[in-house]
C-alpha atoms as a PDB file:
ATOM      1  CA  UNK A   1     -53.713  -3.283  33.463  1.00  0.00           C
ATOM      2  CA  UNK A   2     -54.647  -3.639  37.080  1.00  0.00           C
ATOM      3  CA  UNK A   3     -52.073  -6.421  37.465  1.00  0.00           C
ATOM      4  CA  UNK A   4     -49.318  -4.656  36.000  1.00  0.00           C
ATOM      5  CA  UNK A   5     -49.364  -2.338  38.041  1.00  0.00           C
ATOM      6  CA  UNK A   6     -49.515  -4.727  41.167  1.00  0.00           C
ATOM      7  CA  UNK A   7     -47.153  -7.234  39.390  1.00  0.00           C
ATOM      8  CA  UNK A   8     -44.340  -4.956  38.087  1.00  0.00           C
ATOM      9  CA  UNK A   9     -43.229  -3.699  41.879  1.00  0.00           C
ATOM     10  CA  UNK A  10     -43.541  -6.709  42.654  1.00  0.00           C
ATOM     11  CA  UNK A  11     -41.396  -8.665  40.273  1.00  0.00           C
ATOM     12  CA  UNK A  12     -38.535  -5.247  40.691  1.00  0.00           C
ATOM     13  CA  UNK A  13     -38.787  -6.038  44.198  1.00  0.00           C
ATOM     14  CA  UNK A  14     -38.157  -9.895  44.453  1.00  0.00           C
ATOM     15  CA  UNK A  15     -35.029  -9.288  41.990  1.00  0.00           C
ATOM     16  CA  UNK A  16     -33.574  -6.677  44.075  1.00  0.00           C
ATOM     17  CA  UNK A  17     -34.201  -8.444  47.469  1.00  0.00           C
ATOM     18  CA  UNK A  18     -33.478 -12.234  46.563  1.00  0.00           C
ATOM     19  CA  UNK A  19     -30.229 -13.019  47.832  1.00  0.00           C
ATOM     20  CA  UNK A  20     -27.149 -13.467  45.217  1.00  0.00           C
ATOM     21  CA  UNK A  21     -25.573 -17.019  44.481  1.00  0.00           C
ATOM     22  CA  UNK A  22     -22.998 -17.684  47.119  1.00  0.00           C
ATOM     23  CA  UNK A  23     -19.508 -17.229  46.477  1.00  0.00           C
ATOM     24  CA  UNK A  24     -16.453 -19.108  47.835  1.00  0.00           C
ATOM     25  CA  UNK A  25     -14.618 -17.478  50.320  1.00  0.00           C
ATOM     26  CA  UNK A  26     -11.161 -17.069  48.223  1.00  0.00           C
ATOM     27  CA  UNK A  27      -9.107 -15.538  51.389  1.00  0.00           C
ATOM     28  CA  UNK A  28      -7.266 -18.365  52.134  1.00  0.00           C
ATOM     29  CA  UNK A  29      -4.675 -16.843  54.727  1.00  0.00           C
ATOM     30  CA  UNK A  30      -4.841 -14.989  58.159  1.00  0.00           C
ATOM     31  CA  UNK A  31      -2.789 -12.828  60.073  1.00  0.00           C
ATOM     32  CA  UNK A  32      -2.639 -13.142  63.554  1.00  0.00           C
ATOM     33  CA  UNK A  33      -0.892  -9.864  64.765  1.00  0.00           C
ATOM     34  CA  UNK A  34       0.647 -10.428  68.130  1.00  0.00           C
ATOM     35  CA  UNK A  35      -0.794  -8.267  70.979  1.00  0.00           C
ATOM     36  CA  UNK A  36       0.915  -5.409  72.499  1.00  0.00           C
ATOM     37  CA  UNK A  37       0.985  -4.770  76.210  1.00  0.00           C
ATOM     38  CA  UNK A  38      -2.328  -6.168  76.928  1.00  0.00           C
ATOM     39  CA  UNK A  39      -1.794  -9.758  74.938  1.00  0.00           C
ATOM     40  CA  UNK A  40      -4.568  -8.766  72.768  1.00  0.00           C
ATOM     41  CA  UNK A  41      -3.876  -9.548  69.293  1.00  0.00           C
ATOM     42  CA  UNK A  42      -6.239  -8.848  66.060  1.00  0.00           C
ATOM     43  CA  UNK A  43      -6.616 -11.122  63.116  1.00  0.00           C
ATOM     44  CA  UNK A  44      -7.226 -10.094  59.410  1.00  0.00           C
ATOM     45  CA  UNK A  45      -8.280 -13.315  57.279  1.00  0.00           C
ATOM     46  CA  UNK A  46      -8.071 -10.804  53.964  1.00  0.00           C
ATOM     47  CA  UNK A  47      -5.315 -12.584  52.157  1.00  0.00           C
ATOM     48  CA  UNK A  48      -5.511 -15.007  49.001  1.00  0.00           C
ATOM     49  CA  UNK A  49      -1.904 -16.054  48.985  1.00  0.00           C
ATOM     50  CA  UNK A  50       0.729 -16.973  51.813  1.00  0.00           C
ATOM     51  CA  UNK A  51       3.142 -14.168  50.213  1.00  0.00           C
ATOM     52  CA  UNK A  52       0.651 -11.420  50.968  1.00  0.00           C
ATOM     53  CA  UNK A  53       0.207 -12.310  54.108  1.00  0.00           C
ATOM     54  CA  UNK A  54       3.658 -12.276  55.009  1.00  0.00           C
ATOM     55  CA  UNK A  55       4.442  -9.356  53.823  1.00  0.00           C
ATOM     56  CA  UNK A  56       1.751  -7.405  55.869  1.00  0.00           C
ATOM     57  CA  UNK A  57       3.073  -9.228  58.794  1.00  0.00           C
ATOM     58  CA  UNK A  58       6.739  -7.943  58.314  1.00  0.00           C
ATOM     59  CA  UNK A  59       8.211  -5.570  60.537  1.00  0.00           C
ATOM     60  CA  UNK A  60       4.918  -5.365  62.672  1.00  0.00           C
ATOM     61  CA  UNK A  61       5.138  -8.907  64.279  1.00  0.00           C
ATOM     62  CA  UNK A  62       2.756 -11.701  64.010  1.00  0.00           C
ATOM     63  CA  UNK A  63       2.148 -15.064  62.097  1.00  0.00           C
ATOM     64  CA  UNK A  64       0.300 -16.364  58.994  1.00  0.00           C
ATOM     65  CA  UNK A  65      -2.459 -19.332  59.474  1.00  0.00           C
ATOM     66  CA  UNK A  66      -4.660 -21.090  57.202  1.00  0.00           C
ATOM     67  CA  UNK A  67      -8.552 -19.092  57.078  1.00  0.00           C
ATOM     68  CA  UNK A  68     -10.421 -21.638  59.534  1.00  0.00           C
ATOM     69  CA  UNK A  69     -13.413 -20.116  57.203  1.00  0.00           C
ATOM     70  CA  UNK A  70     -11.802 -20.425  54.065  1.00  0.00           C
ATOM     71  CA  UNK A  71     -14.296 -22.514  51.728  1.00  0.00           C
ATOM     72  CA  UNK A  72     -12.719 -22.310  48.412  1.00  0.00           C
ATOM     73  CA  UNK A  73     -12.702 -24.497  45.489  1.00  0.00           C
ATOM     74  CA  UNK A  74     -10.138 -27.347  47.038  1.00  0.00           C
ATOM     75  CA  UNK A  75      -7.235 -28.085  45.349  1.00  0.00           C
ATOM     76  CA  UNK A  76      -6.782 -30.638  42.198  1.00  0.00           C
ATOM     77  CA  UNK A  77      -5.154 -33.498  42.516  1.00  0.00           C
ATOM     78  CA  UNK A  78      -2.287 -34.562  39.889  1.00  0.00           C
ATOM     79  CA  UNK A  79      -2.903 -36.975  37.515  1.00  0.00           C
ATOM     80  CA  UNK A  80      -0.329 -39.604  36.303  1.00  0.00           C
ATOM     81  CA  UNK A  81       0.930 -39.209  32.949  1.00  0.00           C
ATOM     82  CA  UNK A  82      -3.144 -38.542  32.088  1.00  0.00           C
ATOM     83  CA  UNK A  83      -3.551 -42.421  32.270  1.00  0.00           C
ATOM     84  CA  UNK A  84      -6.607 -44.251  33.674  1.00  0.00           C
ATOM     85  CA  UNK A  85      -5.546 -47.153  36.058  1.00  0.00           C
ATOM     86  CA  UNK A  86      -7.918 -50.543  35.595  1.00  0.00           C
ATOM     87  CA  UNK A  87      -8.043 -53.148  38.506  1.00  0.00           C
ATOM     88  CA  UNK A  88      -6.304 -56.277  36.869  1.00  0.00           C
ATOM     89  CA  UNK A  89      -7.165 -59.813  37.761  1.00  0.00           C
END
């Protein structure tokens, strides 16, 4: 009963304090908002696609760029008509 009671807290703690499985960063886009007076500018890298950035960026100046952090699942490549290619000799 002893260790219960030691073991229990223990056990709740460890699940509430191990870290979570990482995630891929899915914000794929950035917006680099061009700088007032000063030249100082401000980026937001919170946008999944190139459309959403864009339209944040519309009518208050700036530019979209590729997340230099972005570490998403990479894209697939196409396959031809589904057929596997042997080497013939």
């Amino acid at each position: 009963m002893r260790i219960l009671r030691f073991a229990l807290p223990a056990i709740a703690a460890l699940t509430v304090l191990a870290p979570a499985t990482g995630h891929a960063d899915q914000y794929k886009w950035c917006a680099e908002y061009s700088g007032g007076r000063d030249g100082m500018g401000a980026t937001n890298c919170g946008f999944v696609t190139l459309e959403q950035c864009r339209a944040t960026i519309s009518g208050i100046g700036g530019w979209c760029s590729p997340n230099p952090f972005y570490t998403g699942p990479e894209p697939r490549r196409r396959q031809t008509n589904g057929r596997r290619y042997r080497d013939e000799r």
